[in-house]
Protein backbone atom coordinates (compact mmCIF):
# COMPACT_ATOMS: atom_id res chain seq x y z
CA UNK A 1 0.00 0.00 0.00
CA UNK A 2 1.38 3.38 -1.09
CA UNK A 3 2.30 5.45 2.20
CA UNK A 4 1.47 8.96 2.79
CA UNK A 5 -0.89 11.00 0.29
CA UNK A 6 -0.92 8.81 -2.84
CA UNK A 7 1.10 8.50 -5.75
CA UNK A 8 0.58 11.30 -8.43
CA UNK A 9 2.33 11.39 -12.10
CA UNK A 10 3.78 14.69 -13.08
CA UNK A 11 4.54 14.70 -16.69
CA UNK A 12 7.22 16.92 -17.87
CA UNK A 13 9.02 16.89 -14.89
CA UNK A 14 11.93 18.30 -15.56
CA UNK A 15 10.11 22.00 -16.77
CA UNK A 16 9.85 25.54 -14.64
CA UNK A 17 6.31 24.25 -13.24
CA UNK A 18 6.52 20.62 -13.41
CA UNK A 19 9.99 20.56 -11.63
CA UNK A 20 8.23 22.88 -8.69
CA UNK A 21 4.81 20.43 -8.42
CA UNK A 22 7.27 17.89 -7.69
CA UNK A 23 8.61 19.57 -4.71
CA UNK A 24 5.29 20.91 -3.72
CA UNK A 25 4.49 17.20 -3.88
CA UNK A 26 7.02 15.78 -2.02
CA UNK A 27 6.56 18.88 0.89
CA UNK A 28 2.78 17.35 1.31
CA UNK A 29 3.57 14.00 1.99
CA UNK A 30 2.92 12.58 -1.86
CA UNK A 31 4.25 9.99 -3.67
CA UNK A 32 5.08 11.32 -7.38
CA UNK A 33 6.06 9.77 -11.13
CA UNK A 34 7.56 11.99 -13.29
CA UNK A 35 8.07 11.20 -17.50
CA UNK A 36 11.36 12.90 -19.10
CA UNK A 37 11.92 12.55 -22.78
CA UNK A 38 14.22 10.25 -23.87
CA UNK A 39 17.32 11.97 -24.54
CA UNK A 40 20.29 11.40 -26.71
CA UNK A 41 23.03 11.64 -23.84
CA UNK A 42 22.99 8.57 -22.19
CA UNK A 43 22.61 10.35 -18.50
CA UNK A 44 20.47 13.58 -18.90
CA UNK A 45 21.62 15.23 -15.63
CA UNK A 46 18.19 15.11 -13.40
CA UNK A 47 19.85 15.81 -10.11
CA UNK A 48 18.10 18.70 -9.46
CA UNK A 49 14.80 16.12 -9.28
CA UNK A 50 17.04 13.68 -7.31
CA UNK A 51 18.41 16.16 -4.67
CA UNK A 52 15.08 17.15 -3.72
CA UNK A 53 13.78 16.79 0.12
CA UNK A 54 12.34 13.03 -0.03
CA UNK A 55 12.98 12.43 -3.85
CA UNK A 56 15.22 9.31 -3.00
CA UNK A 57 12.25 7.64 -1.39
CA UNK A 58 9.03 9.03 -3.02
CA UNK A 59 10.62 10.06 -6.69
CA UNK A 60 10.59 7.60 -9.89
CA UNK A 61 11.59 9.18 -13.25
CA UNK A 62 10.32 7.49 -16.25
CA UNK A 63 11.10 7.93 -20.04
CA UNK A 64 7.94 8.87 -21.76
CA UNK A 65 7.53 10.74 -25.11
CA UNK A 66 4.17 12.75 -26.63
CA UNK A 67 5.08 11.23 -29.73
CA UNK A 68 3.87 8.08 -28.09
CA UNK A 69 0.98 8.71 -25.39
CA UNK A 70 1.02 4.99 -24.74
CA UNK A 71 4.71 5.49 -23.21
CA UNK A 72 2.70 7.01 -19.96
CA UNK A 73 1.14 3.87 -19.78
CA UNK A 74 3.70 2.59 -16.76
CA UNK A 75 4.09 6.75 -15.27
CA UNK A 76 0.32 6.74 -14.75
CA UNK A 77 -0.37 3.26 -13.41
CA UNK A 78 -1.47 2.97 -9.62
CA UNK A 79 -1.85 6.94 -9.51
CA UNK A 80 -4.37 8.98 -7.89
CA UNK A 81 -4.10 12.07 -9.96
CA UNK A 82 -2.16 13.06 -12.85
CA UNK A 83 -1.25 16.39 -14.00
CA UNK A 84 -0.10 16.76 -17.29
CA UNK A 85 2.60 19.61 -17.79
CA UNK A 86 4.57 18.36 -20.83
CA UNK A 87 3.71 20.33 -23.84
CA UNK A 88 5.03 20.81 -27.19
CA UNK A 89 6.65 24.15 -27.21
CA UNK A 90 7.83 25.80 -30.91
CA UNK A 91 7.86 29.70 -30.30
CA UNK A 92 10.21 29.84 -33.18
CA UNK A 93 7.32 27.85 -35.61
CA UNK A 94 10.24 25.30 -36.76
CA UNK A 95 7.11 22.50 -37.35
CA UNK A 96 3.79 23.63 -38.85
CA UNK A 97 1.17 24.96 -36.55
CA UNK A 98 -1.38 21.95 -37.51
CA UNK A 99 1.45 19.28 -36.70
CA UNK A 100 2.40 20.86 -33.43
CA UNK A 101 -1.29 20.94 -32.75
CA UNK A 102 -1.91 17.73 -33.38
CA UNK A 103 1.05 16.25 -31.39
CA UNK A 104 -0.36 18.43 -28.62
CA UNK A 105 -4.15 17.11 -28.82
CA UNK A 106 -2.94 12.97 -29.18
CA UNK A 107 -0.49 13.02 -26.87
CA UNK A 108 -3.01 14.60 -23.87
CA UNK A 109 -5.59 12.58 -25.25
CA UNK A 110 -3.61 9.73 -24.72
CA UNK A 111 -2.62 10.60 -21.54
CA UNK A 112 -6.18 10.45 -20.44
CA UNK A 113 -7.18 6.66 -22.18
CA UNK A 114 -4.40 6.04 -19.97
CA UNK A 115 -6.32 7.30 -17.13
CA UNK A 116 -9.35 5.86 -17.66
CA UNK A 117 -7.47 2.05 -17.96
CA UNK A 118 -5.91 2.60 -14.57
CA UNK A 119 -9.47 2.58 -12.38
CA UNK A 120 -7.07 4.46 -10.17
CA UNK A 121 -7.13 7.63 -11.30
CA UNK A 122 -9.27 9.73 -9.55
CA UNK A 123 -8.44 13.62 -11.32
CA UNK A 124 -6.93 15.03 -14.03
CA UNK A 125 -5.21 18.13 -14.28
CA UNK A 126 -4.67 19.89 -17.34
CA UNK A 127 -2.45 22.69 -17.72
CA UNK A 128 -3.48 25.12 -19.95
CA UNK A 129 -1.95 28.82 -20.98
CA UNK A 130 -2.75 32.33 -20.94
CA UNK A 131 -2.11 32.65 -24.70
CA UNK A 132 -5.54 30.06 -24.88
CA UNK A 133 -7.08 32.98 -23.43
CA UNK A 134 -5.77 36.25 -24.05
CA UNK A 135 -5.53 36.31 -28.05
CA UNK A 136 -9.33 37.39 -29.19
CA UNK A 137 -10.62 40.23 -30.70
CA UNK A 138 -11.63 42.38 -27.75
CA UNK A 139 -8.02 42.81 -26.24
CA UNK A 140 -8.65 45.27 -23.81
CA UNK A 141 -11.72 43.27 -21.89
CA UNK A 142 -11.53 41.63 -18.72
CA UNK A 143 -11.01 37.28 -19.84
CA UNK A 144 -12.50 35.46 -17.18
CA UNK A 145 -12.99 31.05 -17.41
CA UNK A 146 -15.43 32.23 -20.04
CA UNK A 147 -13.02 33.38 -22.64
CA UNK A 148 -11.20 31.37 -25.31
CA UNK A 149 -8.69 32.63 -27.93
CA UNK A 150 -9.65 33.24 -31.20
CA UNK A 151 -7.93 30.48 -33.62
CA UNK A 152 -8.99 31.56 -36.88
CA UNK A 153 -7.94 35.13 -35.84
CA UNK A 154 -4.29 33.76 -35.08
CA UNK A 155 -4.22 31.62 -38.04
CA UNK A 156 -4.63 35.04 -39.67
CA UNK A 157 -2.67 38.16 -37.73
CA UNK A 158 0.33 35.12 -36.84
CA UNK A 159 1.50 36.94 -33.89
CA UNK A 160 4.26 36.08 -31.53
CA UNK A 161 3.82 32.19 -30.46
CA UNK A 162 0.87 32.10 -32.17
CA UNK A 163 1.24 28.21 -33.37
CA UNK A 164 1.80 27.83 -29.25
CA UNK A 165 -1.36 29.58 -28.54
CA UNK A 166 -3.18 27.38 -31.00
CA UNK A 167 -1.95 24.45 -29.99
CA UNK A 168 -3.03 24.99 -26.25
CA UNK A 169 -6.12 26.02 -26.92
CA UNK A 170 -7.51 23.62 -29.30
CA UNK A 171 -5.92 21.07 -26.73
CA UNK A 172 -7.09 22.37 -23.82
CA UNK A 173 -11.12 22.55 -25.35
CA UNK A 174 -10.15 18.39 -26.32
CA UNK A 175 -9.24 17.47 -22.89
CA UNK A 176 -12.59 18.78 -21.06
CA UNK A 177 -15.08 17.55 -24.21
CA UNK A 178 -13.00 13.98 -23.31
CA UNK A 179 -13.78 14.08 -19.54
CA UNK A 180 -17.31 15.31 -19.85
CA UNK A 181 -17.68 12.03 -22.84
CA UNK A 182 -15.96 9.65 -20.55
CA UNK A 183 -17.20 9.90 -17.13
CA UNK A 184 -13.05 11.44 -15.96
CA UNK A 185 -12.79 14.52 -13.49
CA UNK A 186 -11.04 16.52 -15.57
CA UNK A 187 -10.19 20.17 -14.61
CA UNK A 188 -8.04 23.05 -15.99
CA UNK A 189 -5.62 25.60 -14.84
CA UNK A 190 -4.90 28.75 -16.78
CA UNK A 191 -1.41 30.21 -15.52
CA UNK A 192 -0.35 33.78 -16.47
CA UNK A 193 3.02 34.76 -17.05
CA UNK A 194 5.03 32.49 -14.52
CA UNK A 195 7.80 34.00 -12.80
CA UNK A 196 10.21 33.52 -9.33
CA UNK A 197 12.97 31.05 -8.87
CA UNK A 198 13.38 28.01 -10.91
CA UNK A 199 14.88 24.57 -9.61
CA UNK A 200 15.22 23.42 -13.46
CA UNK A 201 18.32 24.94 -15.00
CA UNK A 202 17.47 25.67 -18.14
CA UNK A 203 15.90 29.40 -18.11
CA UNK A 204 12.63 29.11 -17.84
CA UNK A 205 10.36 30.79 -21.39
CA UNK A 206 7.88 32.77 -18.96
CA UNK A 207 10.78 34.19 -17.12
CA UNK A 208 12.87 35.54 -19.93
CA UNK A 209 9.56 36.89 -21.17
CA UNK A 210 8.53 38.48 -18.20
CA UNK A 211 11.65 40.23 -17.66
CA UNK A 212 12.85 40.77 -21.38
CA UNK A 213 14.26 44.14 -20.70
CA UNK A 214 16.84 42.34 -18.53
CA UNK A 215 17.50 38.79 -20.74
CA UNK A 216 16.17 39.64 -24.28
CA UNK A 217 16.85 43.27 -24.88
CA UNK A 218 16.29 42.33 -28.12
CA UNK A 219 14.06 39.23 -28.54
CA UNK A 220 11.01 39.36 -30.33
CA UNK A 221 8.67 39.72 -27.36
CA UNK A 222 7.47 43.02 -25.44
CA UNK A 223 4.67 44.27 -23.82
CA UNK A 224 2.79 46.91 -22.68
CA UNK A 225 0.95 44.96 -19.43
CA UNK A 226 1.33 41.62 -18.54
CA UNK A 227 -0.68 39.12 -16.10
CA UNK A 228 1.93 37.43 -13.51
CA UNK A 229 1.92 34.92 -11.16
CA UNK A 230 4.75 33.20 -8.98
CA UNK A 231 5.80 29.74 -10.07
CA UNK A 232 4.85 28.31 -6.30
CA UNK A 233 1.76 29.91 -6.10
CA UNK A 234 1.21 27.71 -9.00
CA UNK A 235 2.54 24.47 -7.61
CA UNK A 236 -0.10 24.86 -4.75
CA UNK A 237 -3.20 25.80 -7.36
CA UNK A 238 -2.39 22.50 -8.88
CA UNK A 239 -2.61 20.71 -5.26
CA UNK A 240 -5.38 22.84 -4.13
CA UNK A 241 -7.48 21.44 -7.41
CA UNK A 242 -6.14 18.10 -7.06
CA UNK A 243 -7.31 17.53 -3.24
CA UNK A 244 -10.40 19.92 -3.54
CA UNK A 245 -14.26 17.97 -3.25
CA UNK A 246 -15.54 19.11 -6.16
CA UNK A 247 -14.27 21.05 -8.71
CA UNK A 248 -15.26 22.34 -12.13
CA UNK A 249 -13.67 22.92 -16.06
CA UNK A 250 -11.77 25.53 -15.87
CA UNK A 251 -9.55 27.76 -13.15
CA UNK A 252 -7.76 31.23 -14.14
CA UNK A 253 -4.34 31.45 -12.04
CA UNK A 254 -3.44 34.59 -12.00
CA UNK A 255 -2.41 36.89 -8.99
CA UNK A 256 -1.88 40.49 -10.32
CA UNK A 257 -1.86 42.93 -13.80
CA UNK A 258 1.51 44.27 -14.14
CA UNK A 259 2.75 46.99 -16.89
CA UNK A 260 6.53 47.74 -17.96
CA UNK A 261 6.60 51.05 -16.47
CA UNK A 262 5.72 49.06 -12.82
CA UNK A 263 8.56 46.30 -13.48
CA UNK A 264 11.05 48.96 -14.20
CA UNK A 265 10.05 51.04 -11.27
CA UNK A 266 10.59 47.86 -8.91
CA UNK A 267 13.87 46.51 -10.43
CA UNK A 268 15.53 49.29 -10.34
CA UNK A 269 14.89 49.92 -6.86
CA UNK A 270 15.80 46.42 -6.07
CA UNK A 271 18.78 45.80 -8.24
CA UNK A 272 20.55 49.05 -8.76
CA UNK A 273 23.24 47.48 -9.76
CA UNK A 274 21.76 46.03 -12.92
CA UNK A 275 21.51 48.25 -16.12
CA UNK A 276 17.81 49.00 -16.66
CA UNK A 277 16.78 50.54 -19.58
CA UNK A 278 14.79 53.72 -19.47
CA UNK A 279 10.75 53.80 -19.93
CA UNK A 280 11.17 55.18 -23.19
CA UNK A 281 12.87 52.75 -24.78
CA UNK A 282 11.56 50.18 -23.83
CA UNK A 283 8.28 52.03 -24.43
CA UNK A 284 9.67 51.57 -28.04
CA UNK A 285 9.87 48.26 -28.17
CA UNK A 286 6.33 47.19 -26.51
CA UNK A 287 3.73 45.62 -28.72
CA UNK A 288 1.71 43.44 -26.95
CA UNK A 289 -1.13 44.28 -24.41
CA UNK A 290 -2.46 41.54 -22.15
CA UNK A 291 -5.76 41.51 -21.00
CA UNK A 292 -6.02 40.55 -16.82
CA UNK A 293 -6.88 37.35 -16.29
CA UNK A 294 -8.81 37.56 -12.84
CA UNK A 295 -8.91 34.32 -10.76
CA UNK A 296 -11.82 34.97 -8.71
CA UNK A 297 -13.21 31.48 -9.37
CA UNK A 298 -9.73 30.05 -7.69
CA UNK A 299 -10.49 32.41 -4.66
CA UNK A 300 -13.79 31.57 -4.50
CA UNK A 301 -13.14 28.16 -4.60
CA UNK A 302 -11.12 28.49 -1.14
CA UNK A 303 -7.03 28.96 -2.75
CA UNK A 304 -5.26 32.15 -1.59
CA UNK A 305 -2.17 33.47 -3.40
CA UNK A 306 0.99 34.19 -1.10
CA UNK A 307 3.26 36.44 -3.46
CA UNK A 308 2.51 39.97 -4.93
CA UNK A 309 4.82 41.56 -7.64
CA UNK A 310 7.81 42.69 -5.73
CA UNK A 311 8.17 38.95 -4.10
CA UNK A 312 7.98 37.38 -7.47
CA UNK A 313 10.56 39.73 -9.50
CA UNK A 314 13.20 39.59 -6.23
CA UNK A 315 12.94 35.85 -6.62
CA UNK A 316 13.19 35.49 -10.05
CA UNK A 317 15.95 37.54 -10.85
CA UNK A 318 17.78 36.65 -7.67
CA UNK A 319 18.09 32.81 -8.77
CA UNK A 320 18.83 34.42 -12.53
CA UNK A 321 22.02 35.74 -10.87
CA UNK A 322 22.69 32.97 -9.02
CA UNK A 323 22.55 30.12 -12.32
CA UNK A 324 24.70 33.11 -13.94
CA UNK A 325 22.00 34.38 -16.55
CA UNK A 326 22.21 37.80 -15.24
């Protein structure tokens, strides 16, 4: 009999979020499986899994692949809950948008076949994105669980990540029509832009997006506001939903509506030391405008957020010094 919580599978482990609901996880007593891609290097470095508080006892790492949804198979066997992280990411459109899309939609809904063979799963937990939100025709409106992105728009204008945004929308829409068909509790979380420390050491997208000014001066993305959240109030959303009675479709994460001019403001009160550039030229640069993305259904629900603006940027860019990015 499995001790503690449960056993839960985390798939894409070794990402900014996945990497920090594994040591949310292990913190509340769980059991977890986590899938990694297979990887051309015989021994992909995974330490910073390994090394975690408990991970020698309560940790397996499996290989598992999209490609190939029946790979989970084994990660999702004997598990009370699964939340599925892994997604196909292509910000730089190197694969068509319909084949990234596709890979996207199989592999989840193979993930949740899985499920459904186990008997033991009990939830599902889907992450979704912002971008399956935030890209529709009235930019400027408030998106609550109501609002979807607009694909035919996207497939049109072609924005930044727009293949991305697609991809996790369409999927996102095929994962509740499955577990409303098939009789599986399967529920939704929207994160905003994700930022604070990272365990993973590959710099995390949301980060370097977040804080372009500082790590992609001149990157493609900018913005004029931007919804933000920090990466552990995350983590607990996804335990929250997990553990919660009963809950439903989709949950917003978001905890506040940020604009340049704010960021700015803050870093360079924080980190002196660090050339900022001014509000006009970065007011140059700035292109996109994010609508909020309230998450008063979260609240309602019972979560409460723990980190505000200042907590996430100090965090962030503190462990960005530290793994020698800044």
């Amino acid at each position: 009999m499995e001790e503690g919580k449960g056993r839960v599978c985390v798939t894409g482990g070794t990402g900014f979020i996945g990497s920090w609901i594994i040591k949310t996880l292990l913190e509340n007593g769980y059991s977890v499986n986590t899938t990694v891609r297979s990887h051309p290097e015989p021994k992909k470095d995974v330490s910073f899994l390994t090394n975690l508080p408990g991970a020698s006892q309560k940790l397996r790492i499996l290989i598992a692949d999209l490609s190939n949804p029946e790979s989970f198979k084994e990660a999702i066997e004997g598990c009370i809950g699964v939340f599925h992280v892994a997604t196909p990411v292509d910000l730089e459109e190197k694969e068509p948008e319909e084949i990234v899309t596709k890979r996207s939609i199989d592999g989840a809904l193979g993930i949740l076949k899985a499920c459904l063979t186990s008997k033991t799963v009990k939830r599902v937990v889907y992450t979704s994105s912002a971008l399956a939100v935030n890209y529709n025709a009235k930019e400027d409106e408030v998106k609550d669980e109501s609002s979807w992105t607009d694909v035919d728009s996207l497939r049109t204008s072609k924005p930044f990540a727009w293949s991305y945004a697609i991809s996790k929308t369409l999927a996102e829409k095929a994962v509740l029509e499955f577990g409303q068909q098939n009789g599986l509790d399967v529920v939704t979380l929207v994160p905003s832009f994700v930022v604070g420390s990272f365990i993973c050491p590959k710099l995390p997208g949301s980060v370097d997006a977040a804080l372009y000014f500082l790590l992609s001066p001149k990157g493609p993305f900018a913005y004029l506001q931007l919804p933000m959240v920090h990466v552990d109030d995350v983590a607990r959303a996804y335990v929250f939903l997990l553990e919660h009675p009963k809950p439903r479709g989709r949950y917003n994460c978001s905890s506040c509506l940020t604009t340049v001019e704010k960021l700015l403001e803050i870093v360079s009160a924080k980190f002196p030391e660090l050339q900022i550039p001014t509000i006009d030229s970065s007011r140059e640069r700035t292109s996109v405008k994010f609508s909020d993305l309230p998450s008063k259904k979260l609240i309602d629900a019972g979560f409460e957020f723990k980190y505000g603006l200042e907590e996430m940027l100090v965090d962030a860019i503190g462990c960005c010094k530290e793994k020698g990015y800044l």
